[in-house]
Protein backbone atom coordinates (compact mmCIF):
# COMPACT_ATOMS: atom_id res chain seq x y z
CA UNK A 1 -70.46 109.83 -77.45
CA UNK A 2 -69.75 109.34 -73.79
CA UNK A 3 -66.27 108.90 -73.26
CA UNK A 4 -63.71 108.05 -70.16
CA UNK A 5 -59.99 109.99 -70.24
CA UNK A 6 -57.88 107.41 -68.27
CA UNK A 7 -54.86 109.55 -66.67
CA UNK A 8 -53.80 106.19 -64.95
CA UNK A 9 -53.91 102.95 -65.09
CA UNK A 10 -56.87 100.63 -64.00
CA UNK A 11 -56.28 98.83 -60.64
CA UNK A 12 -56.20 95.16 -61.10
CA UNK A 13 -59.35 93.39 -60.98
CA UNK A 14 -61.15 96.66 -62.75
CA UNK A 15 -62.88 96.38 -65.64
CA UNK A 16 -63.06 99.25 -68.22
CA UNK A 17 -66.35 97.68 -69.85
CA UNK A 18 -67.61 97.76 -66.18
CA UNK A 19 -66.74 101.74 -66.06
CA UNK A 20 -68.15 102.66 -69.59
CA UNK A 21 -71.68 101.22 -68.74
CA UNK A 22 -71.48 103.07 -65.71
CA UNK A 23 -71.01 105.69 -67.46
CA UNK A 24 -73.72 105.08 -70.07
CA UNK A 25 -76.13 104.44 -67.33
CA UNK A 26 -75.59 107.79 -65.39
CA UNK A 27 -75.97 109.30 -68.88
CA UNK A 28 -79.34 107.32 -69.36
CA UNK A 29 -80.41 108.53 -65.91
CA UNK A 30 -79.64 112.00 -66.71
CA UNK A 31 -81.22 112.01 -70.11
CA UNK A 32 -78.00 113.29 -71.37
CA UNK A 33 -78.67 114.15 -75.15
CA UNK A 34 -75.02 115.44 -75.74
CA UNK A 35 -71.72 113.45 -75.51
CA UNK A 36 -69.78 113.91 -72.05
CA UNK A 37 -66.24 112.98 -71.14
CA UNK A 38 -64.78 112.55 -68.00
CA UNK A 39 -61.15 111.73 -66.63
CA UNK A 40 -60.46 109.17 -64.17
CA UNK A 41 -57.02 108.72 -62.44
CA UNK A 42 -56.01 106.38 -59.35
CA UNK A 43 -53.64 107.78 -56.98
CA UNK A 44 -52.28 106.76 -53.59
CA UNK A 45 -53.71 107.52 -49.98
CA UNK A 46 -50.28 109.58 -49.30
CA UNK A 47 -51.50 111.83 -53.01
CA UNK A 48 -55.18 111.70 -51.71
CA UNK A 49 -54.55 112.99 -48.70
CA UNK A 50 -52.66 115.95 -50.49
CA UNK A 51 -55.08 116.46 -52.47
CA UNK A 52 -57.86 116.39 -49.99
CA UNK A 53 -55.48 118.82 -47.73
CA UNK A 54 -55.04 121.36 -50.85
CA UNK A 55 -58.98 121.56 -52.24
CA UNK A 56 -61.03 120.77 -49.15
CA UNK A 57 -59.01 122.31 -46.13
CA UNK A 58 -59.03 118.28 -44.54
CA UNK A 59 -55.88 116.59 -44.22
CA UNK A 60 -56.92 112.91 -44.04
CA UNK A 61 -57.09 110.34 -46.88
CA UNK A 62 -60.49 109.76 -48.18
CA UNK A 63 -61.82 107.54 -51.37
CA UNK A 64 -63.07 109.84 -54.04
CA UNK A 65 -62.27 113.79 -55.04
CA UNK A 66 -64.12 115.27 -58.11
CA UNK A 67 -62.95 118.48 -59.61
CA UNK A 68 -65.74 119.66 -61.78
CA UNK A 69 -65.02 122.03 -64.94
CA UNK A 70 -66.29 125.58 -63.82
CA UNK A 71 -69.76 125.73 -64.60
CA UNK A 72 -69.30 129.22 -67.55
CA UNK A 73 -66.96 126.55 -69.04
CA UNK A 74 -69.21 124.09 -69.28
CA UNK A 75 -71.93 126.43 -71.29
CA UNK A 76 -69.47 127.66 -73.36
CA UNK A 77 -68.43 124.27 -74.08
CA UNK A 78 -71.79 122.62 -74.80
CA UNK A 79 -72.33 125.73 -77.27
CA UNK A 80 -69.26 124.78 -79.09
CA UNK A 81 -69.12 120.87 -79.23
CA UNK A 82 -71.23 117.78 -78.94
CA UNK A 83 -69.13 116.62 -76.46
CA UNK A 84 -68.80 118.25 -72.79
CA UNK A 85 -65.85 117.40 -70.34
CA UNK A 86 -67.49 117.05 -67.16
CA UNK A 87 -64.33 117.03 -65.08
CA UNK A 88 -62.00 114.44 -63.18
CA UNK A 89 -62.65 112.17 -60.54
CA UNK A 90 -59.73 110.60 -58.75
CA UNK A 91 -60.47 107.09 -56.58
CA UNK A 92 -57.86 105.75 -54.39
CA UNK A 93 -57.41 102.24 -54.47
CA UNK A 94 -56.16 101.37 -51.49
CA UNK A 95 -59.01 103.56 -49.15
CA UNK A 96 -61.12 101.05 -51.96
CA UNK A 97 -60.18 98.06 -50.85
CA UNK A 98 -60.27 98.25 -47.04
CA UNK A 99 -63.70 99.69 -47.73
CA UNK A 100 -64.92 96.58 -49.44
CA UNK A 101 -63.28 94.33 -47.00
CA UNK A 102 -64.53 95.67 -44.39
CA UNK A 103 -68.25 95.62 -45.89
CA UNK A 104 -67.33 91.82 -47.07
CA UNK A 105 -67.89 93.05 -50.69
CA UNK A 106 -65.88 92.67 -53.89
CA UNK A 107 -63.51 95.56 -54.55
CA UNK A 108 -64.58 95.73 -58.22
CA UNK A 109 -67.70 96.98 -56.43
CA UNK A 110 -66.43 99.59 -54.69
CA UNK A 111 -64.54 101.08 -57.21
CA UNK A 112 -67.15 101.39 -59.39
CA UNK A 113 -69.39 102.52 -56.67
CA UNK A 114 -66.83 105.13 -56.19
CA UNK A 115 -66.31 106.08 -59.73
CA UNK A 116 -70.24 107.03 -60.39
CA UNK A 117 -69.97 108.66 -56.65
CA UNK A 118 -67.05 111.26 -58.19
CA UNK A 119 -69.58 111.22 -61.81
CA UNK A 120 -72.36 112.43 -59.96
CA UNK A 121 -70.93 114.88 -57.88
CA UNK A 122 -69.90 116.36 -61.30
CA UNK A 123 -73.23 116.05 -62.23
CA UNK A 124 -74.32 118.76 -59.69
CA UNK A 125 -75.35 115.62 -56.89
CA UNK A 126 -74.65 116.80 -53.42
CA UNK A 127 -75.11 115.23 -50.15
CA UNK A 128 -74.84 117.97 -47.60
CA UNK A 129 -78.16 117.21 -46.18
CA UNK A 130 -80.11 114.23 -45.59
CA UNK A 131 -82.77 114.44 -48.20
CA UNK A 132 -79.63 115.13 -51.00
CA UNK A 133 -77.20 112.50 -49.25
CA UNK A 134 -80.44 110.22 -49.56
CA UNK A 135 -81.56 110.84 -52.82
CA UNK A 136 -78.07 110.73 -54.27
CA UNK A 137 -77.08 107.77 -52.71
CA UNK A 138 -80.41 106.03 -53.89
CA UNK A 139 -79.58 106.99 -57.44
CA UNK A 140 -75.95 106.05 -57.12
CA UNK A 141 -76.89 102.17 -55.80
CA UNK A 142 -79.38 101.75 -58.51
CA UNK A 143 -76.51 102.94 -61.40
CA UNK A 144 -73.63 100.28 -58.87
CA UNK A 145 -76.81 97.85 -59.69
CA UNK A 146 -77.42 97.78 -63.01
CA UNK A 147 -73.79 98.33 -63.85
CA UNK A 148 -73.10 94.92 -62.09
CA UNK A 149 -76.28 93.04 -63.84
């Protein structure tokens, strides 16, 4: 079973549906055979910044954090259960929606683009380079894609 923790609620115009096949998809990319979880929470730019100040040393707003479950955690948990809580990814609206405007997209979009951003970073995606930031971000526009088809 893959499964989303909401620790928030959605931003209007959000859909969970939208989310969940999102999530199925990255799960379908992955060739996931177990169950996953993941928590999702929206917080303000003035949180976001804090948070971005606190766990990556920058103190500036920014769109998506993901704070992945310590990697001897995760073993131990797939051992134990079927299902494996990836970790948390935390979107801020607001960053969200001056993003989309200022692409001319809809901010359903964006968040969702967002959300599978934060999924595959705890998936082990990193874009540190440009062959990573390239072949994550191809992967990531191809789940934003299908999960809007």
């Amino acid at each position: 079973m893959i499964r989303i923790e909401f620790a928030s609620a959605l931003p209007k115009g959000l859909s969970e549906k939208r989310l969940q096949k999102a999530l199925r998809l990255i799960a379908k990319h992955e060739r996931q055979t177990k169950g996953f979880q993941v928590g999702v929470t929206f917080i303000t730019p003035k949180r976001m910044r804090t948070l971005n100040r606190i766990y990556r040393g920058k103190d500036k707003e920014t769109d998506v954090l993901s704070f992945s479950q310590d990697s001897s955690e995760l073993s131990k948990q797939a051992r134990e259960v079927e299902k494996v809580y990836l970790g948390d990814v935390v979107v801020c609206p607001v960053f969200a929606k001056k993003e989309a405007d200022r692409r001319g997209i809809v901010f359903e979009e964006e968040l969702i683009r967002l959300f599978i951003h934060g999924v595959l970073h705890l998936r082990g995606y990193e874009h540190d380079s440009e062959e990573e930031e390239f072949s994550m971000f191809e992967i990531q526009e191809k789940i934003v894609e299908a999960t809007l088809s």
